[in-house]
Protein backbone atom coordinates (compact mmCIF):
# COMPACT_ATOMS: atom_id res chain seq x y z
CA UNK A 1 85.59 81.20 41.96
CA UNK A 2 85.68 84.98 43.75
CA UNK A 3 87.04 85.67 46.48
CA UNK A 4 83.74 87.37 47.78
CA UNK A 5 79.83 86.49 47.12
CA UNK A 6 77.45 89.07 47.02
CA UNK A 7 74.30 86.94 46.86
CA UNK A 8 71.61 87.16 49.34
CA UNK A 9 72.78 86.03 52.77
CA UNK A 10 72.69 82.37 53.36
CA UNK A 11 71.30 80.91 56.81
CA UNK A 12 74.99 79.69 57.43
CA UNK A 13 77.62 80.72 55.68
CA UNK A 14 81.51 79.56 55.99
CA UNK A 15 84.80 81.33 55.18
CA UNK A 16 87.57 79.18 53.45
CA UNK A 17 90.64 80.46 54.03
CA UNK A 18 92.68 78.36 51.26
CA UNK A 19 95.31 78.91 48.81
CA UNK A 20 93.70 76.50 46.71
CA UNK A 21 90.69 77.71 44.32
CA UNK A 22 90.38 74.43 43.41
CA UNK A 23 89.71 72.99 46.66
CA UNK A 24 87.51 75.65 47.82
CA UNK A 25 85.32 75.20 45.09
CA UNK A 26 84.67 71.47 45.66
CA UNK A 27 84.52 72.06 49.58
CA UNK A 28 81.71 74.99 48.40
CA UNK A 29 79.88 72.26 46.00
CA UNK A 30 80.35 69.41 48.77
CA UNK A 31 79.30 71.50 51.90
CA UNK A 32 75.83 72.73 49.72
CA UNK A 33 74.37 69.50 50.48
CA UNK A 34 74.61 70.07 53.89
CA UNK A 35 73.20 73.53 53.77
CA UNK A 36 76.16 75.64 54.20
CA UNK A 37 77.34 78.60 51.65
CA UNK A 38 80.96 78.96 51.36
CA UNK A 39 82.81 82.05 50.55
CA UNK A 40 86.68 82.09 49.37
CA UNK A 41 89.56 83.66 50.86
CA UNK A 42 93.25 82.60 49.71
CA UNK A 43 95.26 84.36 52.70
CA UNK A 44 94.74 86.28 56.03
CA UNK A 45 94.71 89.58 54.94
CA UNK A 46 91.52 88.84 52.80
CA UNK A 47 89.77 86.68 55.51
CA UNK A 48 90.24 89.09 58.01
CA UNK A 49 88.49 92.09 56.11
CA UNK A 50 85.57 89.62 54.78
CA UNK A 51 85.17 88.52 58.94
CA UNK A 52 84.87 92.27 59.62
CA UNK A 53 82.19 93.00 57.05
CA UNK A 54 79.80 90.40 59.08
CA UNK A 55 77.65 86.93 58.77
CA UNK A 56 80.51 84.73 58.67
CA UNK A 57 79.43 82.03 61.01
CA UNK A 58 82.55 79.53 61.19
CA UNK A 59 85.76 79.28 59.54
CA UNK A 60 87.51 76.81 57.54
CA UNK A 61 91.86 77.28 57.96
CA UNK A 62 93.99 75.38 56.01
CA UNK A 63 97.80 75.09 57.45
CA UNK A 64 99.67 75.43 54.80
CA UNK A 65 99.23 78.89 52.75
CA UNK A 66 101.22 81.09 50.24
CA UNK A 67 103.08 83.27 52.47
CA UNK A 68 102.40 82.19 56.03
CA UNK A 69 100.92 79.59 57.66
CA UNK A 70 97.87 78.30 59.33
CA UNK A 71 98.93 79.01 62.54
CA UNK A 72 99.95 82.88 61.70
CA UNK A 73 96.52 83.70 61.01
CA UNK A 74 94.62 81.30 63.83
CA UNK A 75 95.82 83.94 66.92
CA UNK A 76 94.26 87.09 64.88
CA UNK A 77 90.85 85.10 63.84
CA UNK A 78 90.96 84.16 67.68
CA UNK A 79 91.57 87.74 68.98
CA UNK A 80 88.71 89.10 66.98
CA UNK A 81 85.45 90.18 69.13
CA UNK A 82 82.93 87.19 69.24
CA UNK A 83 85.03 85.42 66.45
CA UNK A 84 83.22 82.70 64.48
CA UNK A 85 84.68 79.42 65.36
CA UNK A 86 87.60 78.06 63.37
CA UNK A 87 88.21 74.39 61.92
CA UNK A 88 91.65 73.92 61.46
CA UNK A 89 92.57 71.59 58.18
CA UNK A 90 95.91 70.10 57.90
CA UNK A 91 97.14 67.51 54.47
CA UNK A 92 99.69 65.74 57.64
CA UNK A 93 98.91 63.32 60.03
CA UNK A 94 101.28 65.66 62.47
CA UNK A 95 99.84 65.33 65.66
CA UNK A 96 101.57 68.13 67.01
CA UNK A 97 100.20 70.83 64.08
CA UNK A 98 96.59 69.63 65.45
CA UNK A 99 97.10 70.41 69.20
CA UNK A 100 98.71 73.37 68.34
CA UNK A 101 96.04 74.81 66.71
CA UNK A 102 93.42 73.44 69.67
CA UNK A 103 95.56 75.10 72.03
CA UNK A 104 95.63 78.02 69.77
CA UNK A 105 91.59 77.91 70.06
CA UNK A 106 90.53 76.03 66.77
CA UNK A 107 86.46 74.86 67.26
CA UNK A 108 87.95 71.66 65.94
CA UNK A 109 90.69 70.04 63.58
CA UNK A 110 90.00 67.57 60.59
CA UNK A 111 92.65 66.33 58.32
CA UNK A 112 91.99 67.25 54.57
CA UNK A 113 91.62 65.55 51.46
CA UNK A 114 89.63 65.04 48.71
CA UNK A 115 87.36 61.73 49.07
CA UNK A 116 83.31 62.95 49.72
CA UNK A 117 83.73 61.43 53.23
CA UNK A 118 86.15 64.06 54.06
CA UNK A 119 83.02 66.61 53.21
CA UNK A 120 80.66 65.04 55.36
CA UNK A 121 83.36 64.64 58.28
CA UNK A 122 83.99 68.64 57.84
CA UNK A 123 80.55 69.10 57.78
CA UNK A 124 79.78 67.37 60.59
CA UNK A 125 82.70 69.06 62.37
CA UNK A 126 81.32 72.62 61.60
CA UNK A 127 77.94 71.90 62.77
CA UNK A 128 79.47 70.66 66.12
CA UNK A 129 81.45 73.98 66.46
CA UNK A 130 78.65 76.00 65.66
CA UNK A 131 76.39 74.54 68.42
CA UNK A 132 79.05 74.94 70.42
CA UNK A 133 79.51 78.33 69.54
CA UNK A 134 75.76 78.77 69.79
CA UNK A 135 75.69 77.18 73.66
CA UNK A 136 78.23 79.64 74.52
CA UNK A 137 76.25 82.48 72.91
CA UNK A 138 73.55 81.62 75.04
CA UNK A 139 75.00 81.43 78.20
CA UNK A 140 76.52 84.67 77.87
CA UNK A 141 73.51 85.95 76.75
CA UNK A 142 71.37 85.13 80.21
CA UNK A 143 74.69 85.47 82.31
CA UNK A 144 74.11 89.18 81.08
CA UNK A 145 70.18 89.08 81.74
CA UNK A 146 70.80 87.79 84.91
CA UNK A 147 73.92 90.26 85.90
CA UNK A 148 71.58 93.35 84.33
CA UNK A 149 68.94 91.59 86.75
CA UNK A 150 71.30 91.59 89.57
CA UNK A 151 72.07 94.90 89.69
CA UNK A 152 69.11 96.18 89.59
CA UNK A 153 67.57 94.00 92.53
CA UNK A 154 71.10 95.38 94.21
CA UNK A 155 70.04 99.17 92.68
CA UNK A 156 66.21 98.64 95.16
CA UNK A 157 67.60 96.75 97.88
CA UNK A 158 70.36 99.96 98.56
CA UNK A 159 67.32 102.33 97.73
CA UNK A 160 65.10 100.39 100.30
CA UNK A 161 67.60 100.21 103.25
CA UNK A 162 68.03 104.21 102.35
CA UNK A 163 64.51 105.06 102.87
CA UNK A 164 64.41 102.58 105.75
CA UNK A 165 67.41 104.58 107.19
CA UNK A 166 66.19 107.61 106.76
CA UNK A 167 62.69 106.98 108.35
CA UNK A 168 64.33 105.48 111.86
CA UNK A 169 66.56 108.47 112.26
CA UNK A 170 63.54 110.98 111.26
CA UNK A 171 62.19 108.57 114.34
CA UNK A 172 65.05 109.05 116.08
CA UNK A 173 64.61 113.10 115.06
CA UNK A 174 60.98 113.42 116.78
CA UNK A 175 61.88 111.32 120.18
CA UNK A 176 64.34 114.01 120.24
CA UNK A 177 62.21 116.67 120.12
CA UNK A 178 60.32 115.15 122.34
CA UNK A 179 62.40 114.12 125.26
CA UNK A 180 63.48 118.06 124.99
CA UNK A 181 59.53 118.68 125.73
CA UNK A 182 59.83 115.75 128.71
CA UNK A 183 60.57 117.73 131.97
CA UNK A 184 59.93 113.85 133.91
CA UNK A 185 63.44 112.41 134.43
CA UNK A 186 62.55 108.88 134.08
CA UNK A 187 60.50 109.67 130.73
CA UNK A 188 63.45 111.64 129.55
CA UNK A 189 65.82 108.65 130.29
CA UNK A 190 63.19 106.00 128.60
CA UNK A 191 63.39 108.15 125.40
CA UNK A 192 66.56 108.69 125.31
CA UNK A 193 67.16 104.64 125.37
CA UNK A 194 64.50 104.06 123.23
CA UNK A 195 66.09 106.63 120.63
CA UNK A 196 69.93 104.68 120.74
CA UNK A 197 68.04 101.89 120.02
CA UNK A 198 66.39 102.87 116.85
CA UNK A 199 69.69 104.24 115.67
CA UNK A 200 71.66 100.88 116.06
CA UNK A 201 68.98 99.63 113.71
CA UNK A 202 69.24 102.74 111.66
CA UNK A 203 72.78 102.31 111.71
CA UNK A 204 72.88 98.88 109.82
CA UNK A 205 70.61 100.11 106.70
CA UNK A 206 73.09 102.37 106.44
CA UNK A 207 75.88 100.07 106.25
CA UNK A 208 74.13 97.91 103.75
CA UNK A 209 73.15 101.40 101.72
CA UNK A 210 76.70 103.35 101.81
CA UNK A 211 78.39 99.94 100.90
CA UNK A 212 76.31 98.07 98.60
CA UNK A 213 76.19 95.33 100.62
CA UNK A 214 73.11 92.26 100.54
CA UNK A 215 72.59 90.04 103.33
CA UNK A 216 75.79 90.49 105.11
CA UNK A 217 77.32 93.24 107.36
CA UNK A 218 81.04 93.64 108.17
CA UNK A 219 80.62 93.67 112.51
CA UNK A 220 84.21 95.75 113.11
CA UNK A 221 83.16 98.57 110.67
CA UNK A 222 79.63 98.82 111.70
CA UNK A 223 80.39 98.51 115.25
CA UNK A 224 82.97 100.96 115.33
CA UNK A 225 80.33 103.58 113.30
CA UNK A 226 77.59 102.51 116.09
CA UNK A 227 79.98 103.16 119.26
CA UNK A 228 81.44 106.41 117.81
CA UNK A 229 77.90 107.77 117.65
CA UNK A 230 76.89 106.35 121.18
CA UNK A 231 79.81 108.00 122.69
CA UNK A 232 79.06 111.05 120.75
CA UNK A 233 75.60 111.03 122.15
CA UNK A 234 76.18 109.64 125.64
CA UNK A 235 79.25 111.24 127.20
CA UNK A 236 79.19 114.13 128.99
CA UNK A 237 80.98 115.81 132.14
CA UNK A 238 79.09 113.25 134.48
CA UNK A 239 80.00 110.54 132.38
CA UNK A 240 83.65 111.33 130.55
CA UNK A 241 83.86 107.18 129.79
CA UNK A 242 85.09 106.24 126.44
CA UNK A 243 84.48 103.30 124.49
CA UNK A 244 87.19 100.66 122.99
CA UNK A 245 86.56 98.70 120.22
CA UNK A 246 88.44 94.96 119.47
CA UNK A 247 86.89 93.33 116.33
CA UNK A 248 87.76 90.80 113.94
CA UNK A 249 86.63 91.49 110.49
CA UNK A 250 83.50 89.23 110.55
CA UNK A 251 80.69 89.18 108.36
CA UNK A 252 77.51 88.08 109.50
CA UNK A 253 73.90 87.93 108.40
CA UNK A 254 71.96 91.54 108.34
CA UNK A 255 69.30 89.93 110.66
CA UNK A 256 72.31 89.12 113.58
CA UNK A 257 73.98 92.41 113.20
CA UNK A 258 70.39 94.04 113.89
CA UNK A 259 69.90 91.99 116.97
CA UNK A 260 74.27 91.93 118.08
CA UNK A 261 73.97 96.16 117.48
CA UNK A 262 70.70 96.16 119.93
CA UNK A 263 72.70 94.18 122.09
CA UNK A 264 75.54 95.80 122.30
CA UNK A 265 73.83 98.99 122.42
CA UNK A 266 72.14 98.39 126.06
CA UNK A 267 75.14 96.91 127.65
CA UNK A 268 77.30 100.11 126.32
CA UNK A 269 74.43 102.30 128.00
CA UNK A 270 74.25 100.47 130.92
CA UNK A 271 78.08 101.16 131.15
CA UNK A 272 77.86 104.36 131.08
CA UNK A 273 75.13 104.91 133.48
CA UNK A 274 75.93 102.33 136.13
CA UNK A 275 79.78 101.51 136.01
CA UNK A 276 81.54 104.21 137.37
CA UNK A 277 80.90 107.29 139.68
CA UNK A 278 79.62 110.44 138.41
CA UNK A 279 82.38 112.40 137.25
CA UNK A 280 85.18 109.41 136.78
CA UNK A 281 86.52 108.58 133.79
CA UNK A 282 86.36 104.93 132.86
CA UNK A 283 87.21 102.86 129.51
CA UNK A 284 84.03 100.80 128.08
CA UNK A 285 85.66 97.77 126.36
CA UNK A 286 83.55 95.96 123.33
CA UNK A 287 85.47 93.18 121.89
CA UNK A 288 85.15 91.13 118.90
CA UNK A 289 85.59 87.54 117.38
CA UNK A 290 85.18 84.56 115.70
CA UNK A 291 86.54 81.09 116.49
CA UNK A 292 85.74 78.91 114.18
CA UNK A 293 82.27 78.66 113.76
CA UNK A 294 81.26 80.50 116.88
CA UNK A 295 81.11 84.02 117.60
CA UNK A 296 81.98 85.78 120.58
CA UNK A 297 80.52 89.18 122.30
CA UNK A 298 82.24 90.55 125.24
CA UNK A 299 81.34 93.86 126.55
CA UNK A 300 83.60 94.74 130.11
CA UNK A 301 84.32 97.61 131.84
CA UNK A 302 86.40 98.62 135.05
CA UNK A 303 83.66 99.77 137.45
CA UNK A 304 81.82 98.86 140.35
CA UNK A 305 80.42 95.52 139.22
CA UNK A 306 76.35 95.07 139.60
CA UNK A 307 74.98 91.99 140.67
CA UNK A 308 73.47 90.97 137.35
CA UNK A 309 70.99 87.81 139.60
CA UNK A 310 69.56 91.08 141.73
CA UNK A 311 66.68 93.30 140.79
CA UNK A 312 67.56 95.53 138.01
CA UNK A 313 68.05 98.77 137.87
CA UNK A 314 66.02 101.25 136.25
CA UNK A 315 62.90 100.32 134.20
CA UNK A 316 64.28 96.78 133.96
CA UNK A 317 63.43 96.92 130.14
CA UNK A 318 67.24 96.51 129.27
CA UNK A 319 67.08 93.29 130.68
CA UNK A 320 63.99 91.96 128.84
CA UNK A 321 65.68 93.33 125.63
CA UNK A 322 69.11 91.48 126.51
CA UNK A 323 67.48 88.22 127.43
CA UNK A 324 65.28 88.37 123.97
CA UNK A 325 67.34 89.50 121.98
CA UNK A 326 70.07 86.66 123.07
CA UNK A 327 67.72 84.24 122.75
CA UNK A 328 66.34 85.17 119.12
CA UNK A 329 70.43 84.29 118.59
CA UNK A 330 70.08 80.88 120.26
CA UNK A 331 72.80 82.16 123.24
CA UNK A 332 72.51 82.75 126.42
CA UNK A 333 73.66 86.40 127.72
CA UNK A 334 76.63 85.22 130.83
CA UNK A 335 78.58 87.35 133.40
CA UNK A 336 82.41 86.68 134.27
CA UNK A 337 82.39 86.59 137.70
CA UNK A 338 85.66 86.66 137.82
CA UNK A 339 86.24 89.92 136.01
CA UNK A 340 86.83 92.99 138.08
CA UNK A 341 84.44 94.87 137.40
CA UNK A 342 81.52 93.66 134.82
CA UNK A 343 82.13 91.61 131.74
CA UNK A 344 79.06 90.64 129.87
CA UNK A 345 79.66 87.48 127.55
CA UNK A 346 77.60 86.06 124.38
CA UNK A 347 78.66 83.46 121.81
CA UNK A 348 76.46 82.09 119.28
CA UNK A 349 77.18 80.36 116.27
CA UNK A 350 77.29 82.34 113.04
CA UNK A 351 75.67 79.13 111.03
């Protein structure tokens, strides 16, 4: 028998890694029946350059060889890229040469010797490996399809909150323009609201662009980006305040952080403008975090304190925002009463 076969390639075809020609040749005669082709190698060396020229499907290792044994070879078959799967043949009963070998990542272990049944049993063996083999194939196969499909719905969703960024600040860009038109004071301070607004909505698309993210937000890091440009925008010499941040790294759902950055957003501004005197410096305190399931919003500063059950101030459109945009959260927007100063509260729960 040759070590190699040049014929035409069979539909499955089976390396015998055996030190006896003898054998090989009846396991090739025996394992015809069952419609596999077996090709002949008598040590490692051999196998392993025959595995490397292709369409070996599975692999028949005896134990005991010329130089070395089963077990030399099984790590190196094992080792090779998308190896075919190995039956391990032993002549002993030794348990322990059979787990070995399992361990070692043999498909399967059968215990050799001439009599036909021993065929069919290695036959049957094989063809159990190979499906095997073939499931895992598979699965890999659309794990792949459905990581390439992954990443691409990733690739649009980061390309869609881009261009959604981009449009609210060019929004953002033309209230701009025109409040700097907008001699009326009130009409100047509507835009101007209206304009912080858009950004902390702005500001979340680009969260989930710049950092890949789908469905979720990190609160601390998006907060912290959405008060740094408030403060930017809002302080001035009548208004030196700054703003504190306190967060918990928390993750929530994009459509909360939308409605918590609104939130947050109008009781920040209302800080600012209502707080303190013209011209004092106060600290604007937004803290941060999660108990269990519930989250908790508290937004306080050191000021004058409003009556938050009187009229409101202004427009009074703050307040309608607030009070919606709590309830689309299923809270309820509270005051500490306690708190010198103000101290708006929120928890909801992040289910």
């Amino acid at each position: 028998m040759r070590e190699h076969a040049n014929s035409a390639e069979p539909e499955i075809r089976i390396l015998a890694i055996d030190n006896d020609e003898t054998f090989a040749m009846r396991m090739q005669e025996n394992l015809a029946r069952h419609g596999f082709e077996v090709e002949w190698a008598r040590d490692g060396a051999t196998a392993l350059r025959r595995i490397a020229e292709g369409n070996i499907d599975a692999v028949v290792l005896d134990h005991v060889l010329r130089a070395e044994s089963g077990l030399d070879i099984l790590p190196q078959l094992i080792a090779l890229p998308d190896h075919p799967p190995v039956i391990y043949a032993t002549v002993s009963g030794d348990n322990g040469i059979a787990v070995a070998a399992l361990k070692a990542g043999a498909g399967g272990h059968v215990l050799k010797s001439n009599s036909p049944d021993f065929f069919d049993l290695l036959a049957a063996t094989l063809e159990q490996a190979l499906d095997r083999a073939r499931f895992r194939r598979e699965t890999a196969d659309a794990q792949e399809v459905i990581r390439q499909q992954r990443d691409r719905a990733e690739m649009l969703l980061a390309e869609v909150n881009h261009r959604i960024a981009n449009s609210l600040g060019l929004v953002g860009a033309l209230i701009r323009m025109q409040s700097s038109m907008t001699t009326d004071r009130v009409a100047i301070d509507a835009l101007y609201e209206t304009q912080m607004r858009i950004n902390a909505i702005a500001s979340v698309h680009r969260r989930l662009y710049t950092n890949r993210q789908i469905g979720t937000v990190q609160v601390d890091e998006y907060l912290e980006n959405l008060l740094n440009e408030l403060e930017a925008s809002i302080r001035d010499d009548k208004r030196p305040h700054r703003v504190v941040l306190a967060a918990q790294p928390v993750n929530l759902p994009t459509d909360k952080v939308v409605t918590l950055g609104l939130i947050v957003s109008e009781l920040v501004t209302n800080a600012f403008k209502y707080a303190y005197s013209e011209g004092v410096q106060g600290e604007v305190r937004v803290i941060v975090e999660q108990v269990g399931d519930q989250f908790r919003l508290a937004v306080e500063d050191d000021g004058a304190g409003f009556d938050h059950s009187g009229p409101a101030k202004g427009t009074g459109l703050g307040t309608k925002i607030l009070t919606a945009m709590a309830a689309s959260l299923k809270a309820e927007l509270t005051y500490d009463p306690a708190h010198h100063g103000t101290r708006a509260i929120l928890v909801f729960s992040v289910d």
